[in-house]
N, C-alpha and C. Protein backbone atom coordinates (compact mmCIF):
# COMPACT_ATOMS: atom_id res chain seq x y z
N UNK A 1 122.52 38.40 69.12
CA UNK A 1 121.74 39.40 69.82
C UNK A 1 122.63 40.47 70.45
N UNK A 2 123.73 40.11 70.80
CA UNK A 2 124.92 40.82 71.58
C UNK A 2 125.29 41.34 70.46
N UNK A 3 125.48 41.11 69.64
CA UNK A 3 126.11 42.52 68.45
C UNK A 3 125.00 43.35 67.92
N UNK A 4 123.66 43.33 68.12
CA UNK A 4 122.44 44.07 67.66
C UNK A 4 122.74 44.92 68.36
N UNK A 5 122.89 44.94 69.38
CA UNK A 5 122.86 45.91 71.05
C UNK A 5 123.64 46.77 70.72
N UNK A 6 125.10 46.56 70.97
CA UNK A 6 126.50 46.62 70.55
C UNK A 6 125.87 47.99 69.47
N UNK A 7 125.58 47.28 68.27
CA UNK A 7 125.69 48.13 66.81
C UNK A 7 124.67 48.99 66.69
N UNK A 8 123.29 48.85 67.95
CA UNK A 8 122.55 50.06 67.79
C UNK A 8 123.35 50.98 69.18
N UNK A 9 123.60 50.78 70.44
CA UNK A 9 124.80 51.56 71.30
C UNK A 9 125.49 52.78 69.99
N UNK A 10 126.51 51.93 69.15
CA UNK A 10 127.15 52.07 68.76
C UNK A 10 126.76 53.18 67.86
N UNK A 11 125.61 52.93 66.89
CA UNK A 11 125.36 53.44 66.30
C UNK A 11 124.49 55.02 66.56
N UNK A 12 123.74 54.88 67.87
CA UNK A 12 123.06 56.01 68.57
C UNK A 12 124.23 57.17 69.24
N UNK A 13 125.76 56.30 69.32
CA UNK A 13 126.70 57.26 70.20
C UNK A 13 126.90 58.07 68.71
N UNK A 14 127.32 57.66 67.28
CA UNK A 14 127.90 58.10 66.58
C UNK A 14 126.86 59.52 66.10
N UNK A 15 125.51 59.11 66.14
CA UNK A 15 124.40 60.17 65.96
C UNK A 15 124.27 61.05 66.45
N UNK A 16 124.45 60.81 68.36
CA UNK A 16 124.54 61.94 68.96
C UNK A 16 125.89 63.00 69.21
N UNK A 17 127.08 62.13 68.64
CA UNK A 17 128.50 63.16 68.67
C UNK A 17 128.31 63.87 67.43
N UNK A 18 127.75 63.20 66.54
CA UNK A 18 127.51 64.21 65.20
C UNK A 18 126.91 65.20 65.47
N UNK A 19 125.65 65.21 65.93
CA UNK A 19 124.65 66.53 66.24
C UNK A 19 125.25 67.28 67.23
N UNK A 20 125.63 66.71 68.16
CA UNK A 20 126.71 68.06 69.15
C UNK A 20 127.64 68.80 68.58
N UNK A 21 128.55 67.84 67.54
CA UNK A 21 129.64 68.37 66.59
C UNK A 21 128.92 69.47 65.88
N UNK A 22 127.99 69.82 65.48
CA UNK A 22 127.04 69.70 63.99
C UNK A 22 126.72 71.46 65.07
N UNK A 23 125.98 71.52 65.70
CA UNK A 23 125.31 72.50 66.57
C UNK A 23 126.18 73.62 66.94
N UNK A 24 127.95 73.14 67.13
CA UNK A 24 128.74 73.92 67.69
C UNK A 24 128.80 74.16 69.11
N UNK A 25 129.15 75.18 69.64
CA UNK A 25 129.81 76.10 70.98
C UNK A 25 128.08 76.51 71.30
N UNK A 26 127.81 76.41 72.57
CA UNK A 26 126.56 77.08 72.76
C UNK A 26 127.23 78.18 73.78
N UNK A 27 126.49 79.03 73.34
CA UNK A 27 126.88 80.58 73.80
C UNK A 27 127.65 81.48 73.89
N UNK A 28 128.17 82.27 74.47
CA UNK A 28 129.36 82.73 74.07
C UNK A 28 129.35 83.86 72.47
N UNK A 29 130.00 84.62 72.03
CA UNK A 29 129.73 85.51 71.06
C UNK A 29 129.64 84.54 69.38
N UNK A 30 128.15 84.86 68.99
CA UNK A 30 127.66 84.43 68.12
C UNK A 30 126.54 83.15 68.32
N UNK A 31 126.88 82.96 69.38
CA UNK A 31 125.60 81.45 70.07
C UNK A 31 124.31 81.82 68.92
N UNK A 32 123.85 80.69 69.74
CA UNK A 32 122.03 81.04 69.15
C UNK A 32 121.48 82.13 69.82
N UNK A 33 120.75 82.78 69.20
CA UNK A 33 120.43 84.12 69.20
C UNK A 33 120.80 85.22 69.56
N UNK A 34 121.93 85.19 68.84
CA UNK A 34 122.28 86.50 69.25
C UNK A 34 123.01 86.81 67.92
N UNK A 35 122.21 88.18 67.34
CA UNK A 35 122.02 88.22 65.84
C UNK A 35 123.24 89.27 65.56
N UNK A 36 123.58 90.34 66.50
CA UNK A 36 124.65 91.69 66.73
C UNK A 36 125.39 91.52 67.44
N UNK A 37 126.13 89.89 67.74
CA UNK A 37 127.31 90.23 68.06
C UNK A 37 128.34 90.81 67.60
N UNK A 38 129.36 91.03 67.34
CA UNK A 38 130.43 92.10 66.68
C UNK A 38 130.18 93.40 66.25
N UNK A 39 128.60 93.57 66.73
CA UNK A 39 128.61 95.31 66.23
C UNK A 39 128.83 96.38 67.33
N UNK A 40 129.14 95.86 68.61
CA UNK A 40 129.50 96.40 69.91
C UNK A 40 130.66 96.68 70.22
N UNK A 41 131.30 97.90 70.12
CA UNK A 41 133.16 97.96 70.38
C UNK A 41 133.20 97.90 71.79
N UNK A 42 134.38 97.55 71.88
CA UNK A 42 134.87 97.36 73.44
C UNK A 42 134.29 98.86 74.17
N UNK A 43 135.47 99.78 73.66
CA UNK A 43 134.99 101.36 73.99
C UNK A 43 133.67 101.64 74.23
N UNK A 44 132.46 101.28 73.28
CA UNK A 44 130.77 101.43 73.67
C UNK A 44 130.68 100.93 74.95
N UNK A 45 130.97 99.40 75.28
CA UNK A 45 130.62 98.51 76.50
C UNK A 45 131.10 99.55 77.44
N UNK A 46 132.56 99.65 77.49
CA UNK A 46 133.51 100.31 78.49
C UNK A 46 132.47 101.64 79.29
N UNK A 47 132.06 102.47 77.91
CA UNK A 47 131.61 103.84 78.52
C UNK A 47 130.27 103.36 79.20
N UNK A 48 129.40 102.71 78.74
CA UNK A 48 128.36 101.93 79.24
C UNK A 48 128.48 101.96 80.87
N UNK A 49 129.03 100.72 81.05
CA UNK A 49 129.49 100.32 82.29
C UNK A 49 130.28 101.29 83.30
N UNK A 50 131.47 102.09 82.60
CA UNK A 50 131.51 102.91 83.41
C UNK A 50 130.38 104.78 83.56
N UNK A 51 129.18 104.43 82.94
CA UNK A 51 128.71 106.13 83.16
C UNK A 51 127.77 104.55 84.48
N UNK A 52 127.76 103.75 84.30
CA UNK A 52 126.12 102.96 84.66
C UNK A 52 126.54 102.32 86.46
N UNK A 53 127.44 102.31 86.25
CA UNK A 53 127.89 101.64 87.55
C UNK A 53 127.24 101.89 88.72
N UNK A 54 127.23 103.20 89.42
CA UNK A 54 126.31 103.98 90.48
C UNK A 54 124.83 103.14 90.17
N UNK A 55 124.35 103.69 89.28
CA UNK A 55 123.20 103.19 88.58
C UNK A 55 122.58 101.63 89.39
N UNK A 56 123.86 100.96 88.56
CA UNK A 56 123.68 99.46 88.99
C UNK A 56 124.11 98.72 90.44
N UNK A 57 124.51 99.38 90.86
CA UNK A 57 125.09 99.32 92.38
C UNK A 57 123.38 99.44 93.35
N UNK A 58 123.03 100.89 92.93
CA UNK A 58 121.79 101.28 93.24
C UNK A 58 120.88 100.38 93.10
N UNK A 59 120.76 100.07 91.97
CA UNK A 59 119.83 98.85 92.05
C UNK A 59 119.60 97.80 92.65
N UNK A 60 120.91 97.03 92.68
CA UNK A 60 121.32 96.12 93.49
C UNK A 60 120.45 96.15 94.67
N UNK A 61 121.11 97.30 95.67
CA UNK A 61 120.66 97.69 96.49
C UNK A 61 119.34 98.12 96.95
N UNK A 62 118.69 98.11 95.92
CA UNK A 62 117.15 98.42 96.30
C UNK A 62 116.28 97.00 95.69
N UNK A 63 116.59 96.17 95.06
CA UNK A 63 116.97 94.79 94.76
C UNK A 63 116.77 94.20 96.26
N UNK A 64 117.62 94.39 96.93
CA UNK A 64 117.97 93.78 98.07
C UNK A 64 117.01 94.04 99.17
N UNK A 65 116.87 95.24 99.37
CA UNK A 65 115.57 95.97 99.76
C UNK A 65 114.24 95.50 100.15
N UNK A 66 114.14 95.68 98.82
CA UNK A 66 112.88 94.76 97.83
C UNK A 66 112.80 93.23 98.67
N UNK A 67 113.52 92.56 98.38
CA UNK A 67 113.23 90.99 98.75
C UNK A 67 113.16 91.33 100.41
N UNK A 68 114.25 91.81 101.40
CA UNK A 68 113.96 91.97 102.83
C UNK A 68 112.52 92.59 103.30
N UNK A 69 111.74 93.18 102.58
CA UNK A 69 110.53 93.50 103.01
C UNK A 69 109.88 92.63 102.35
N UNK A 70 109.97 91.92 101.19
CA UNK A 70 108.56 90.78 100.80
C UNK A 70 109.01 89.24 101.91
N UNK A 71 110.15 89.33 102.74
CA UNK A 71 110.25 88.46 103.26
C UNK A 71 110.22 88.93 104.66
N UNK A 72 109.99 89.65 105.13
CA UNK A 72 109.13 90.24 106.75
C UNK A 72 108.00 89.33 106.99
N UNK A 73 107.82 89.35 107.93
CA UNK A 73 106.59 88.63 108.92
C UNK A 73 105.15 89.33 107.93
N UNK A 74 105.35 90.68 108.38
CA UNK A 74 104.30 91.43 107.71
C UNK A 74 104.74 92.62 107.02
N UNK A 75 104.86 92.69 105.75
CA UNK A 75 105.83 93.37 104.82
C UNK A 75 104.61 94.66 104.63
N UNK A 76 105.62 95.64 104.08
CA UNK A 76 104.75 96.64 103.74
C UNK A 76 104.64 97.42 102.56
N UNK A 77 103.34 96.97 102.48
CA UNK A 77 102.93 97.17 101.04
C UNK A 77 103.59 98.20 100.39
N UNK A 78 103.31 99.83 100.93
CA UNK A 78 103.57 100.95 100.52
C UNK A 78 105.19 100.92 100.53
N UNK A 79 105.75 100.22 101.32
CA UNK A 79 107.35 100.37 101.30
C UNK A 79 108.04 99.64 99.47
N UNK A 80 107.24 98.69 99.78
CA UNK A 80 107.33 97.68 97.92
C UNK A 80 107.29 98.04 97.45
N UNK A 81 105.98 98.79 96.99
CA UNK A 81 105.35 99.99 95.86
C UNK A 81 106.08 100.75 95.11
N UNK A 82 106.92 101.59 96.48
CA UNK A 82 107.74 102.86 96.66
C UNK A 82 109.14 101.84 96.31
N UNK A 83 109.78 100.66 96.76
CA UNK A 83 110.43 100.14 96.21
C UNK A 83 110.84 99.53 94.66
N UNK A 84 109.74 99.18 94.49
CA UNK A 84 109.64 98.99 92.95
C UNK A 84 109.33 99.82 91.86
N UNK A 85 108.83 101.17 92.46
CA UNK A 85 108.79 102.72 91.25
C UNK A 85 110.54 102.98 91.35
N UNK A 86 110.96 102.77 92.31
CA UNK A 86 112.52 103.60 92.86
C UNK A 86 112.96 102.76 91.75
N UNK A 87 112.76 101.22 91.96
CA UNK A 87 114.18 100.38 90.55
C UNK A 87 113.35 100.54 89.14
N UNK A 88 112.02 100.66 88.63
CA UNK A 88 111.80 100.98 87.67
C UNK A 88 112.27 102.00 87.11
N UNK A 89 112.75 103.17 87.71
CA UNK A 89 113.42 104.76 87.61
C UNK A 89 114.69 104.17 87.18
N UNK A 90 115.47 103.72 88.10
CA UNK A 90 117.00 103.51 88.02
C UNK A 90 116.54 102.27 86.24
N UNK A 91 116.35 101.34 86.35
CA UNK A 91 116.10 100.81 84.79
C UNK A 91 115.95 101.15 83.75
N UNK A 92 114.82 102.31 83.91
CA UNK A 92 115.01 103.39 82.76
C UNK A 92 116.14 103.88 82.58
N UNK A 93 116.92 104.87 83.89
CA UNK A 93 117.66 105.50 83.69
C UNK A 93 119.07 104.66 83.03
N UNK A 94 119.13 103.39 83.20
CA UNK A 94 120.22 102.40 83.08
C UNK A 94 119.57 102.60 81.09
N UNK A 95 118.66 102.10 80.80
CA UNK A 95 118.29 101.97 80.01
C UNK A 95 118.66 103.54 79.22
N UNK A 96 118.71 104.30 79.00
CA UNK A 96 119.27 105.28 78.68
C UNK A 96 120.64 105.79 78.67
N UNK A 97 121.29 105.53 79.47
CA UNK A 97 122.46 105.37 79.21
C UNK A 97 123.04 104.01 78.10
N UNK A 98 122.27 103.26 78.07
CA UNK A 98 122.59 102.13 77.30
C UNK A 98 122.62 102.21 75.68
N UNK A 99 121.09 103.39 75.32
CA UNK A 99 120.94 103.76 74.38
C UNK A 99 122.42 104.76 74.22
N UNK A 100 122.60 105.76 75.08
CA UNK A 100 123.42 106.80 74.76
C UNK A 100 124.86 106.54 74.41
N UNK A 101 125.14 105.16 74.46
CA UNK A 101 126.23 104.66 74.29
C UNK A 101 126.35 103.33 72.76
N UNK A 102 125.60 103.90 72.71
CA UNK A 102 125.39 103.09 71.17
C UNK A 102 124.83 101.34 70.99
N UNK A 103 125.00 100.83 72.35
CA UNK A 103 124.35 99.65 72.92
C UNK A 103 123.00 99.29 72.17
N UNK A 104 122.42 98.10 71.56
CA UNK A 104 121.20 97.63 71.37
C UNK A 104 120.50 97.75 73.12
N UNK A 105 119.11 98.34 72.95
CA UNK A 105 118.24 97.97 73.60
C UNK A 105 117.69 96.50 74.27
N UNK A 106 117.41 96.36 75.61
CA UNK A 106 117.18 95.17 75.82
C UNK A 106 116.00 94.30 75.26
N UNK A 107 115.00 95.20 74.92
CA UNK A 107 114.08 94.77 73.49
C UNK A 107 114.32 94.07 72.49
N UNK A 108 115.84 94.74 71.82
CA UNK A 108 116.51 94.41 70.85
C UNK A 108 116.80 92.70 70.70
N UNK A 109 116.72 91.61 69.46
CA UNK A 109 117.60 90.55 70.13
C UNK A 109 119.24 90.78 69.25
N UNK A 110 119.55 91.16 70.52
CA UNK A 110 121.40 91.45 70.39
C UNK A 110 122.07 91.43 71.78
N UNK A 111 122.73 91.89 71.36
CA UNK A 111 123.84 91.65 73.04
C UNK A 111 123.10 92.04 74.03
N UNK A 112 123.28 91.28 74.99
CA UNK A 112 122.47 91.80 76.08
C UNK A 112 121.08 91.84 76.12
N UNK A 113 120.48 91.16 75.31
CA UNK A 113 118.82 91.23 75.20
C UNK A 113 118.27 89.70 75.93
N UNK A 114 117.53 89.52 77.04
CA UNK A 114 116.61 89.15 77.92
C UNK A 114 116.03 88.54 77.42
N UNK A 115 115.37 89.33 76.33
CA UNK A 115 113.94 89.17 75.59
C UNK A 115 113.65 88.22 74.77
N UNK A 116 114.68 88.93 73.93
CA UNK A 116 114.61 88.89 72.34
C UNK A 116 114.23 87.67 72.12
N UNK A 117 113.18 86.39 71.88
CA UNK A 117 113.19 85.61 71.64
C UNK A 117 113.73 84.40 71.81
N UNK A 118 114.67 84.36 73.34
CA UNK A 118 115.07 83.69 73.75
C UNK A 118 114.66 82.77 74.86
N UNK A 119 113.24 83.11 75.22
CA UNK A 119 112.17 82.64 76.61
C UNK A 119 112.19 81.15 76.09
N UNK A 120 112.83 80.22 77.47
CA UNK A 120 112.49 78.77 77.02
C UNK A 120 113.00 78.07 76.10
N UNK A 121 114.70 78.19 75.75
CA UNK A 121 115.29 78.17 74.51
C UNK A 121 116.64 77.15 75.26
N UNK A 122 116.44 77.35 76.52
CA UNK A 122 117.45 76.52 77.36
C UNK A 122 118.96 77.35 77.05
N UNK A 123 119.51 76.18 77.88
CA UNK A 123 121.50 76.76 77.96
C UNK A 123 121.67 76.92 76.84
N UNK A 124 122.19 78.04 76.20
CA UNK A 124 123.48 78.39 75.61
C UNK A 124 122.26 79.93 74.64
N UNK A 125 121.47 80.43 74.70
CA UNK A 125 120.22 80.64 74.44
C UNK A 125 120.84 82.20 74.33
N UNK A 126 120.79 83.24 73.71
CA UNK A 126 121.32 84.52 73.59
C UNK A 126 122.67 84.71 73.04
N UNK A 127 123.57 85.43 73.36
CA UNK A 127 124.88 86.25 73.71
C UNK A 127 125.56 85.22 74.84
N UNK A 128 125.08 84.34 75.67
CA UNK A 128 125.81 83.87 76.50
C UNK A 128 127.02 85.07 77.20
N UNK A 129 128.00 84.55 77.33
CA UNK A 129 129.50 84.83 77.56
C UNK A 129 130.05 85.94 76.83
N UNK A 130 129.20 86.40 76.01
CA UNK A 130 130.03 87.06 74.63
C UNK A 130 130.86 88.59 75.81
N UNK A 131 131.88 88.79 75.42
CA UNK A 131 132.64 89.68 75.98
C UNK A 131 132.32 91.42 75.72
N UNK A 132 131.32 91.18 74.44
CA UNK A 132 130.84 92.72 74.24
C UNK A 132 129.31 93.25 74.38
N UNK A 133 129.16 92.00 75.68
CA UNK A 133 127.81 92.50 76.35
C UNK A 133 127.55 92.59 77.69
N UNK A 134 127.01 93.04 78.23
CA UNK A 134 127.02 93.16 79.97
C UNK A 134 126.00 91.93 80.46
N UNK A 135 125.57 90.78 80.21
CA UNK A 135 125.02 90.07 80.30
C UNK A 135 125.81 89.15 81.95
């Protein structure tokens, strides 16, 4: 009975190092889903990040905003409103620069995409880590 145990143990460890072996690196450039990694040059990211920075700083900051008034005693509505048109603006505008730099869209599923078919896909799920996305 002690070697049944043993040889199914045994045999369930060897199944599951295979399928981890088998699956690879989760995330990181080329993971699961992420269909355009390598079509992003360093230089695209670079100009990206540096026209977007202000941009994203801004956001941050109205980000921050945002949560200190939905967490007030009695928050105000019109201040939110006016908070959340202000970062929808800056998103677009981020979003445009993103295009203008040769970047896939966050629509897109490629670097940097949210979206793309990755909802509920667990760790390693997109671009991960990949170095030629702002993720």
């Amino acid at each position: 009975m002690k070697r049944l145990i043993i040889a199914a143990v045994l045999a369930a460890s060897v199944i599951t190092v295979s399928m981890v072996y088998a699956r690879g690196p989760m995330g990181g450039c080329g993971g699961p889903g992420c269909s355009n990694c390598g079509t992003v040059s360093g230089e695209q990211l670079q100009k990206f990040k540096g026209e977007s920075i202000g941009l994203r700083e801004q956001m941050m900051s109205k980000k921050f905003e945002l949560e200190k008034e939905t967490l007030k005693a009695t928050p105000d509505a019109a201040r939110i409103a006016a908070l959340e048109t202000e970062l929808t603006g800056l998103r677009t505008k981020i979003q445009e620069l993103r295009t203008n730099a040769g970047l896939p869209t966050r629509g897109q599923d490629g670097p940097g995409s949210r979206s793309g078919g990755k909802m509920n896909r667990g760790p390693g799920a997109g671009c991960g880590n990949c170095p030629q996305t702002d993720n």
